[in-house]
N, C-alpha and C. Protein backbone atom coordinates (compact mmCIF):
# COMPACT_ATOMS: atom_id res chain seq x y z
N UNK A 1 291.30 97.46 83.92
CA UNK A 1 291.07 98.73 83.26
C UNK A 1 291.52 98.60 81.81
N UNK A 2 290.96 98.77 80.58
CA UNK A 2 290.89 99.16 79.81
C UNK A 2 292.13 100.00 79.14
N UNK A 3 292.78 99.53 78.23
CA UNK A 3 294.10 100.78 77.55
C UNK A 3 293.98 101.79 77.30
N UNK A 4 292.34 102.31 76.48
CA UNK A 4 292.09 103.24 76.38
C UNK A 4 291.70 103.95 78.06
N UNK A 5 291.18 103.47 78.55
CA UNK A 5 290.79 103.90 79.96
C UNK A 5 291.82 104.61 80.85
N UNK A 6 293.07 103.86 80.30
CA UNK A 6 293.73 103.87 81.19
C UNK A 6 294.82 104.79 80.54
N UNK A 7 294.79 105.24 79.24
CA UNK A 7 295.52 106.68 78.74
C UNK A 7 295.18 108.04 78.57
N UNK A 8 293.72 107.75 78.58
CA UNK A 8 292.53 108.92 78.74
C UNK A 8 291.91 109.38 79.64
N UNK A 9 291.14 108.05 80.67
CA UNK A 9 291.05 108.77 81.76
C UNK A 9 289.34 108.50 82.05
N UNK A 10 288.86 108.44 81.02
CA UNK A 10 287.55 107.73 80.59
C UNK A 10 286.97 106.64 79.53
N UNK A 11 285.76 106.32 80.08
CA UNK A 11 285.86 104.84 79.10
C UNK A 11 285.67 105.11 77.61
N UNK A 12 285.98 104.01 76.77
CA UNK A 12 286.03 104.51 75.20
C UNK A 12 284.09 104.55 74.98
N UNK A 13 283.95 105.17 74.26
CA UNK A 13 282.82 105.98 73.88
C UNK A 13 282.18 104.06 72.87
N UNK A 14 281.35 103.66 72.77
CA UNK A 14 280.48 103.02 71.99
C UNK A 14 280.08 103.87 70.36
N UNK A 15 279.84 103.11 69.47
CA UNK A 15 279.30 103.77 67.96
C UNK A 15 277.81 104.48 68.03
N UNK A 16 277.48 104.48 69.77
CA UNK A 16 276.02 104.93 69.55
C UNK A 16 276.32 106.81 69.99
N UNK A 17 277.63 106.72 70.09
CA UNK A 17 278.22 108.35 70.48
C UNK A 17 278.55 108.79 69.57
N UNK A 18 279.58 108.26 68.53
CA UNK A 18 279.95 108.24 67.74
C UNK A 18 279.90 109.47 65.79
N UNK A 19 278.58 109.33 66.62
CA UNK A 19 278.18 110.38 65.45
C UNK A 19 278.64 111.73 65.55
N UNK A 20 278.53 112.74 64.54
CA UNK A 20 279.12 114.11 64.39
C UNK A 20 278.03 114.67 65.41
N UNK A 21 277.82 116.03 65.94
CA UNK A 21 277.10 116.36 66.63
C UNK A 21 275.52 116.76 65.84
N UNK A 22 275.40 117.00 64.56
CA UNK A 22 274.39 116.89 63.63
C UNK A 22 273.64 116.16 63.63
N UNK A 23 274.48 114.99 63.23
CA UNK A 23 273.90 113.92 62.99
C UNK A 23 273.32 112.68 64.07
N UNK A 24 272.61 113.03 64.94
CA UNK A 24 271.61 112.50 66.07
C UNK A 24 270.85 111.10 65.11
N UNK A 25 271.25 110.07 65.87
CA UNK A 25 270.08 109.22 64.49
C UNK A 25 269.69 108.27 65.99
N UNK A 26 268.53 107.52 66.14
CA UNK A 26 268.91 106.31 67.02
C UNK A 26 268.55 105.27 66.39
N UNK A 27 269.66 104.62 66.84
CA UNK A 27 270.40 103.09 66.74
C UNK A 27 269.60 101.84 66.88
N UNK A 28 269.33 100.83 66.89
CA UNK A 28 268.54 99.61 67.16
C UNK A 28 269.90 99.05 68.23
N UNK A 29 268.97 98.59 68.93
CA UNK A 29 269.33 97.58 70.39
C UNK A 29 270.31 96.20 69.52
N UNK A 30 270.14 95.86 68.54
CA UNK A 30 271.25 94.57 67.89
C UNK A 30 272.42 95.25 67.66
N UNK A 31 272.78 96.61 66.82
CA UNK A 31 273.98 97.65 67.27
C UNK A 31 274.62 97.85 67.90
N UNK A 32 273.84 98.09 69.06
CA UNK A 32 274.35 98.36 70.98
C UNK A 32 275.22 96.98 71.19
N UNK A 33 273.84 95.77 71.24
CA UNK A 33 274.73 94.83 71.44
C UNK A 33 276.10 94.30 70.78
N UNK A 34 275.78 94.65 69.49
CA UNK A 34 277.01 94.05 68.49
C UNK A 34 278.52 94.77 68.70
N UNK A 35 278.21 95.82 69.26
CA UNK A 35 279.35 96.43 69.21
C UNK A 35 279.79 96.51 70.69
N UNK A 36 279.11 96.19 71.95
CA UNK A 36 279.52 96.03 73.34
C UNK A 36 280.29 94.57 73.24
N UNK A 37 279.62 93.28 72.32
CA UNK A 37 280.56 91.88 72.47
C UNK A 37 281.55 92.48 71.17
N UNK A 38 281.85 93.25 70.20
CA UNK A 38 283.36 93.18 69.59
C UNK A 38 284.31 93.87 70.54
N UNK A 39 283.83 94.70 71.26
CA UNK A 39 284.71 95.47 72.65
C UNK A 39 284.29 94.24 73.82
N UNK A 40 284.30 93.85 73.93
CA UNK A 40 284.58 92.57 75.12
C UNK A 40 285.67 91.69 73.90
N UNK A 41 285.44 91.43 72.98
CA UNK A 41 286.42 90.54 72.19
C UNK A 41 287.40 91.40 72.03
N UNK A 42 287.73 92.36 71.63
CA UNK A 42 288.81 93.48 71.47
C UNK A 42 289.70 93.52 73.46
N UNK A 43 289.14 93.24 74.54
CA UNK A 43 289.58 93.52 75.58
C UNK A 43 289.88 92.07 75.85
N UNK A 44 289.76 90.95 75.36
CA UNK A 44 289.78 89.66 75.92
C UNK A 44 291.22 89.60 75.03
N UNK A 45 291.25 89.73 73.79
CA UNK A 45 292.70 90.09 72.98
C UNK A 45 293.80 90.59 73.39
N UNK A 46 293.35 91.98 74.17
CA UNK A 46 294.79 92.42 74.86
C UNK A 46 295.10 91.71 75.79
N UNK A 47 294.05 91.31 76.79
CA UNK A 47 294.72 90.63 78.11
C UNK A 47 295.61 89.40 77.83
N UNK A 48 294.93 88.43 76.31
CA UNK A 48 295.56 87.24 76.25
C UNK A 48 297.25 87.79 75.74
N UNK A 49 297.28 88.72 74.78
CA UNK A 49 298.95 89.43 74.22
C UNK A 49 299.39 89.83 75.46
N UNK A 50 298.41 90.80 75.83
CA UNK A 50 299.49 90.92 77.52
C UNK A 50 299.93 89.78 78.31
N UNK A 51 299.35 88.82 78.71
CA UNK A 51 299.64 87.68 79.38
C UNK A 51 300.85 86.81 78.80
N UNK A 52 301.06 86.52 77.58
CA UNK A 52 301.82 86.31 76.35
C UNK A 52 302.90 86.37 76.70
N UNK A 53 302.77 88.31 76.72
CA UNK A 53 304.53 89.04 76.72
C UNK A 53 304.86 88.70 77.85
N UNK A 54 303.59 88.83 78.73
CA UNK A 54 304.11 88.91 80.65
C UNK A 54 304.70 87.15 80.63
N UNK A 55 304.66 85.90 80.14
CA UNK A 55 304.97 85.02 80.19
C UNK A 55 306.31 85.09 79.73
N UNK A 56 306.73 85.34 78.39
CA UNK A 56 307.98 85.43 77.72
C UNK A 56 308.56 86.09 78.66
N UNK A 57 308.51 87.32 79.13
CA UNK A 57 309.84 88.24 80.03
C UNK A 57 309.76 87.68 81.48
N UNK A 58 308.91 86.63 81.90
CA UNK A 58 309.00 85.97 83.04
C UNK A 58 310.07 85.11 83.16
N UNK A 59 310.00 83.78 81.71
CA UNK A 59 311.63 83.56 81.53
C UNK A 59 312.71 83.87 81.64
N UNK A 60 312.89 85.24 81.59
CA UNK A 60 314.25 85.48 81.21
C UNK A 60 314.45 86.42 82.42
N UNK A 61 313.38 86.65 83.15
CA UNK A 61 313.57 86.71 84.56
C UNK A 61 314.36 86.03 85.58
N UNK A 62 315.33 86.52 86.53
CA UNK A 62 315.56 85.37 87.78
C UNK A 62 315.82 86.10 88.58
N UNK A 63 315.65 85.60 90.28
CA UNK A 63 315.75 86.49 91.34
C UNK A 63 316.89 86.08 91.39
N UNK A 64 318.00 87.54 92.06
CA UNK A 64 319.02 87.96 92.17
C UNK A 64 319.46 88.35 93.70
N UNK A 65 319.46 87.25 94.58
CA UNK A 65 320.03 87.97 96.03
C UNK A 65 321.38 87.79 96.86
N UNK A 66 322.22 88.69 96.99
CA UNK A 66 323.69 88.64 97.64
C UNK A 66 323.37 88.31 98.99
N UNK A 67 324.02 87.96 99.63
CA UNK A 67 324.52 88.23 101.49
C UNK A 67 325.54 89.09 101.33
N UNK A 68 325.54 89.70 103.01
CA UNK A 68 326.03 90.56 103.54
C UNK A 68 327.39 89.95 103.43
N UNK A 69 328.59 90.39 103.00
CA UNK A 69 329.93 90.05 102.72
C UNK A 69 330.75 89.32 101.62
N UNK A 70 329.22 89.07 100.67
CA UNK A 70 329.95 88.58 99.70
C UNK A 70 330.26 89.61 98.58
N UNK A 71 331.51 89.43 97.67
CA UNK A 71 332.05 90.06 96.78
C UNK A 71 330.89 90.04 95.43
N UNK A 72 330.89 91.41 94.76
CA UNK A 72 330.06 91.16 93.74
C UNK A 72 330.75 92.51 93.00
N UNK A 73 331.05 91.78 91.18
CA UNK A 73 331.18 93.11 90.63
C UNK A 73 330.03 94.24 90.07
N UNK A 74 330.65 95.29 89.62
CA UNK A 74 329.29 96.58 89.54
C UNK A 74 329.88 97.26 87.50
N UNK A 75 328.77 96.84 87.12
CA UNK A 75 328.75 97.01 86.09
C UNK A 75 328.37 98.78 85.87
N UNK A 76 329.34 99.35 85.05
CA UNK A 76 329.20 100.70 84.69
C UNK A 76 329.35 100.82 83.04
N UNK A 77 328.66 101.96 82.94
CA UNK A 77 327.62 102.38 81.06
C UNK A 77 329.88 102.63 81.14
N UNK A 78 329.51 102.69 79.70
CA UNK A 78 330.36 103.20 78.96
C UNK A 78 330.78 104.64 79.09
N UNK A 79 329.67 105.39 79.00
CA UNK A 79 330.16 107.01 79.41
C UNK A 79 330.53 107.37 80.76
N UNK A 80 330.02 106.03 81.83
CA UNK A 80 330.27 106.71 82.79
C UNK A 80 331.45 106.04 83.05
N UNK A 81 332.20 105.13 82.51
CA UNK A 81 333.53 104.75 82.31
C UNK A 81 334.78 105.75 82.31
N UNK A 82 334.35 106.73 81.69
CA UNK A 82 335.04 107.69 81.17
C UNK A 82 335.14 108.94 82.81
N UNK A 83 333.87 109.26 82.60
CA UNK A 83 333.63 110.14 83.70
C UNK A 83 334.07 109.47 85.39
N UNK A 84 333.41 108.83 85.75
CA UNK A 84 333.76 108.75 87.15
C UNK A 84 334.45 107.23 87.27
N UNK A 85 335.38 106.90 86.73
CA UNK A 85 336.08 105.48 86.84
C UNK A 85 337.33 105.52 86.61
N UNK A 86 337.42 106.21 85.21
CA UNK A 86 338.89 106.87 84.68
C UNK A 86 338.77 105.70 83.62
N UNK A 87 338.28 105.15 83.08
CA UNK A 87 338.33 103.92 82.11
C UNK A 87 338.02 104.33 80.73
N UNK A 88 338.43 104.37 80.02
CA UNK A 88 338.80 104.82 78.92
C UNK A 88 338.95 103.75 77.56
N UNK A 89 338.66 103.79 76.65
CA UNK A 89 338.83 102.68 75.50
C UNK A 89 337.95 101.86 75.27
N UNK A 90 338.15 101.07 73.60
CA UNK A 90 337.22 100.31 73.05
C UNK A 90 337.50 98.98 73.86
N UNK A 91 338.17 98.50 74.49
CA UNK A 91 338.69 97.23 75.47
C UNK A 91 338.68 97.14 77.22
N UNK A 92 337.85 99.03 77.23
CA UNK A 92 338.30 99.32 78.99
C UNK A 92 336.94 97.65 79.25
N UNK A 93 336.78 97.57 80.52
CA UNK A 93 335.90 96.39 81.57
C UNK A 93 334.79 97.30 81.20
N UNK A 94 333.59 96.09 81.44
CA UNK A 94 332.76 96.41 81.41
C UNK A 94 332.03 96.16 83.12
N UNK A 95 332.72 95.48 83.39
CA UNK A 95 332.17 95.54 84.99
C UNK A 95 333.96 95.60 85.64
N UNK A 96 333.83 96.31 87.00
CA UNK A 96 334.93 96.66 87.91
C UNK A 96 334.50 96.06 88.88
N UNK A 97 335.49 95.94 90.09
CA UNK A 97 335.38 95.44 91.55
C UNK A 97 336.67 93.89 91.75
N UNK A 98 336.29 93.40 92.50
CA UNK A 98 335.17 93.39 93.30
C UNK A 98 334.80 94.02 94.58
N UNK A 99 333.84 94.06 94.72
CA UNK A 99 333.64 95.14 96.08
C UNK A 99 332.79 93.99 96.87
N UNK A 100 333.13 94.30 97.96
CA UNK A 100 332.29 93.91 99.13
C UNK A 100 330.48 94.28 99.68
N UNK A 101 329.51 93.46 99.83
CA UNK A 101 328.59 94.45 99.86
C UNK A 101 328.27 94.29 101.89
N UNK A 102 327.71 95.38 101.70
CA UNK A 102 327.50 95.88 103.12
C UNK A 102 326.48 95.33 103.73
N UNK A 103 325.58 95.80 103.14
CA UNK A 103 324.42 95.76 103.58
C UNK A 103 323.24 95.95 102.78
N UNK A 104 322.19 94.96 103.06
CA UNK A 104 320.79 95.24 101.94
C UNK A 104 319.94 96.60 101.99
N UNK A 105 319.39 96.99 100.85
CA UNK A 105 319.03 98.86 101.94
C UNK A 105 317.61 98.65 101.37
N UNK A 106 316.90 97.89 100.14
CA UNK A 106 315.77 97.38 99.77
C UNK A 106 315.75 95.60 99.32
N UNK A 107 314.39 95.64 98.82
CA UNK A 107 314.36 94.56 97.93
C UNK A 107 315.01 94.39 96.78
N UNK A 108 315.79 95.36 96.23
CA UNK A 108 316.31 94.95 94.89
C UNK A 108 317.71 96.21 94.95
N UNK A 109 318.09 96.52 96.20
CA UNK A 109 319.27 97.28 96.26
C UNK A 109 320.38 96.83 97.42
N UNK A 110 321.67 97.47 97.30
CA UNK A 110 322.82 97.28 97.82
C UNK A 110 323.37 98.14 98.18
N UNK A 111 324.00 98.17 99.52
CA UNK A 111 325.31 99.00 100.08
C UNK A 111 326.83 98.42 99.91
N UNK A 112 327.99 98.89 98.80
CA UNK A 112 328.73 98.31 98.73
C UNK A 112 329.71 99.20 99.69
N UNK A 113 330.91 98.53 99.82
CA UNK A 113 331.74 99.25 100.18
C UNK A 113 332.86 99.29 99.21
N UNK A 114 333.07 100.22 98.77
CA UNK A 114 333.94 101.25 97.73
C UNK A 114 335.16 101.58 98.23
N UNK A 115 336.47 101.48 97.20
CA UNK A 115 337.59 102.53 98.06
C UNK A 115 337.16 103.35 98.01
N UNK A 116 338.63 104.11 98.82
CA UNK A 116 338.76 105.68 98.67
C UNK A 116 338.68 106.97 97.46
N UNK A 117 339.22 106.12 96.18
CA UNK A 117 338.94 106.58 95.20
C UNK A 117 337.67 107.08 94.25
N UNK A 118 336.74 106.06 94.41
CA UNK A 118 335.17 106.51 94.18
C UNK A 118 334.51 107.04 95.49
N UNK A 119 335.25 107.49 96.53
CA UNK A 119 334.18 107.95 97.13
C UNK A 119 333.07 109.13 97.09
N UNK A 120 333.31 109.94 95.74
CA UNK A 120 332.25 110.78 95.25
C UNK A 120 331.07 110.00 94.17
N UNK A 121 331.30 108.38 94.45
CA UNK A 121 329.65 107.86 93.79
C UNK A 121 329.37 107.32 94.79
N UNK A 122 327.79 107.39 94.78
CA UNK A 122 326.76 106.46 95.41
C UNK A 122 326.85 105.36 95.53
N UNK A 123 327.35 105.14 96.71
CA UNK A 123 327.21 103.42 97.18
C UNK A 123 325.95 102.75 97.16
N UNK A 124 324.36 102.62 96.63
CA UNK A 124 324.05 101.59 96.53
C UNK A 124 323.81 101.48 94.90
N UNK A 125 323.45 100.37 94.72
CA UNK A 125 323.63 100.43 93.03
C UNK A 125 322.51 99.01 93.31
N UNK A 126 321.25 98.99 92.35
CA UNK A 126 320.11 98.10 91.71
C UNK A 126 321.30 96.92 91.16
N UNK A 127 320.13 95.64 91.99
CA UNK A 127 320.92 93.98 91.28
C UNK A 127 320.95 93.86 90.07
N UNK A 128 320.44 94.60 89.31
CA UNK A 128 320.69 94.57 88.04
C UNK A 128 322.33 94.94 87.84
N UNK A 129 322.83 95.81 88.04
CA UNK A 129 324.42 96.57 88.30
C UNK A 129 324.98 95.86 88.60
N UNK A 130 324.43 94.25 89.32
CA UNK A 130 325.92 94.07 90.19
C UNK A 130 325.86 92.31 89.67
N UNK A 131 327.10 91.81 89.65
CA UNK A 131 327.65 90.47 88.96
C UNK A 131 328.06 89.43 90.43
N UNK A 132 327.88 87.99 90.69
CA UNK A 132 328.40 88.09 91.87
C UNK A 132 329.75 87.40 91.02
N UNK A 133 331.11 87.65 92.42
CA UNK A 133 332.30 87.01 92.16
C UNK A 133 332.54 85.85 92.72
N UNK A 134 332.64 85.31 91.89
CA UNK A 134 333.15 83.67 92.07
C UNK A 134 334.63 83.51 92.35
N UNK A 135 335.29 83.21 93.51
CA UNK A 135 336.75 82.99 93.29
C UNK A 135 336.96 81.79 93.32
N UNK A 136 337.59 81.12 92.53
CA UNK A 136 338.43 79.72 92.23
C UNK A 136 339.73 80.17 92.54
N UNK A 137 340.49 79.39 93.41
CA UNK A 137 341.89 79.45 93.98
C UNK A 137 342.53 78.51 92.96
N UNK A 138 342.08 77.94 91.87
CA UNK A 138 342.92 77.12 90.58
C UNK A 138 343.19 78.24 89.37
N UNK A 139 342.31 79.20 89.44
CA UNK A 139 342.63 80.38 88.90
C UNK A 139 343.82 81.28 88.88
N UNK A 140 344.32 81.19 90.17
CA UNK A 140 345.49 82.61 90.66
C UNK A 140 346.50 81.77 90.73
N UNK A 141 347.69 82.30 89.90
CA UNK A 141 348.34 82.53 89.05
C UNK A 141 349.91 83.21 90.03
N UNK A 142 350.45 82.33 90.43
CA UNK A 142 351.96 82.75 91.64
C UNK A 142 352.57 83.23 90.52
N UNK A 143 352.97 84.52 90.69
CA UNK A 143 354.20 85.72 90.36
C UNK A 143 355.32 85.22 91.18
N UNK A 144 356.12 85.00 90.14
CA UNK A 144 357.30 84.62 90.90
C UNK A 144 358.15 85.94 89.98
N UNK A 145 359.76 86.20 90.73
CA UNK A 145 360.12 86.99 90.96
C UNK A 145 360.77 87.47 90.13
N UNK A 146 361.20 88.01 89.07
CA UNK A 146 361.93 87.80 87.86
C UNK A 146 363.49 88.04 88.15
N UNK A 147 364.63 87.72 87.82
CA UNK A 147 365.88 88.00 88.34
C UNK A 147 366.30 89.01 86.52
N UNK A 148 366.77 90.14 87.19
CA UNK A 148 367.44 90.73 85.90
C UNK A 148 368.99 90.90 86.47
N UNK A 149 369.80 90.31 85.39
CA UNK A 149 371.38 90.48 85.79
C UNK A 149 371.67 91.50 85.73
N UNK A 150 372.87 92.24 85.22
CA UNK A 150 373.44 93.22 85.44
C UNK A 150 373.64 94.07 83.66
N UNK A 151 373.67 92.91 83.02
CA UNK A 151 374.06 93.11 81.63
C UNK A 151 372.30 93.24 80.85
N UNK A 152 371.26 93.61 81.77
CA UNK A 152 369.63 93.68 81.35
C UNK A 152 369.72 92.77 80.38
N UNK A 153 370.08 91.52 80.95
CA UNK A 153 369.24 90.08 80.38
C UNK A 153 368.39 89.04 81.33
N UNK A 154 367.77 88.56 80.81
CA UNK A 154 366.87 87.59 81.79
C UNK A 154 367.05 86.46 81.44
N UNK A 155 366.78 85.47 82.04
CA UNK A 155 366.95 83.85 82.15
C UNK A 155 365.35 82.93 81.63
N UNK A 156 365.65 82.92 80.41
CA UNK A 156 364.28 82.36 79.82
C UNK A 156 364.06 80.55 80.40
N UNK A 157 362.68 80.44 80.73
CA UNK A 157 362.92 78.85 81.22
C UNK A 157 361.53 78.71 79.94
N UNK A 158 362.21 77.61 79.72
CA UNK A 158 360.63 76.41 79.26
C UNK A 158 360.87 75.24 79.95
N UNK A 159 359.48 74.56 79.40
CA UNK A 159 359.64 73.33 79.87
C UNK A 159 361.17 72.23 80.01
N UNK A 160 361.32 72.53 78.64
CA UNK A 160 362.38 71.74 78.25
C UNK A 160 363.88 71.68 78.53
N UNK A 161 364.13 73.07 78.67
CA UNK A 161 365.47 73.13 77.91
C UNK A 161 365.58 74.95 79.43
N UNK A 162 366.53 75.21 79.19
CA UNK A 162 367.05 76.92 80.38
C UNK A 162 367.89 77.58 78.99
N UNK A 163 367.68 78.23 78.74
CA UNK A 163 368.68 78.96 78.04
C UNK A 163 369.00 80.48 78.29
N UNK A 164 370.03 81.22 77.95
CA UNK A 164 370.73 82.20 78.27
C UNK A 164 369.59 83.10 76.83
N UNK A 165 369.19 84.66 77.83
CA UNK A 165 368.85 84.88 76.22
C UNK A 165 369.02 86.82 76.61
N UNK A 166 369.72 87.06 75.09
CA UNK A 166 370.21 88.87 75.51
C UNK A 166 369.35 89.86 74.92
């Protein structure tokens, strides 16, 4: 279908319509033709630009599919940072979680499971929304316990050297 066809609703009119309603003239048959092959060349143009763009955003395309139990974070706008997250600032995350997902509910959607705290948003959220989580166990980072004496000083270590510090 045709662009014009397809914003209007009918096909684009030829130069043999064209005229004011006065002005009735008829046309020679080399006219007709000349102007039916620049509209076949004018429609062979869009399809090749359309095909073009549809190639370029095919790249940067990729399918996106979780399983049932794996962790994935959920990316939220900025305003709604504010509103239903409590996240606040020029430094708040731009994606939260990780959450667990539940279950698939379409082709391109998710059931996560959420705490208790968001439970007034919608649990499924479009793969676009959602990041998967990767955990590396070389990553996490043992908290060890800090000892504070009595006199609120702590025991600084480096590599090198223990020293007393007030």
């Amino acid at each position: 279908m045709a662009p014009y066809e397809a914003l209007y609703g009918w096909r684009c009119r030829t130069p043999t319509c064209w005229t004011e309603l006065g002005e009735r003239q008829v046309l020679g048959p080399e006219l007709v033709a000349d102007t039916e092959s620049k509209v076949k060349l004018i429609r062979d143009r869009l399809k090749e630009a359309s095909d073009r763009q549809k190639s370029y955003a095919d790249l940067k395309r990729k399918e996106i599919e979780f399983a049932v139990r794996d962790m994935v974070f959920l990316k939220v706008s900025p305003w709604k940072k504010i509103l239903r997250f409590g996240k606040k600032g020029k430094l708040s995350p731009r994606f939260i979680g990780p959450y667990r997902v539940l279950r698939r509910v379409g082709p391109v959607a998710y059931q996560l499971e959420l705490p208790p705290e968001l439970d007034r948003t919608h649990d499924v959220f479009h793969v676009s929304m959602l990041r998967r989580y990767r955990s590396d166990p070389s990553h996490v980072v043992p908290v060890e316990e800090i000892e504070v004496r009595t006199d609120l000083t702590i025991e600084e270590r480096t590599h090198t050297n223990f020293r007393s510090r007030g």
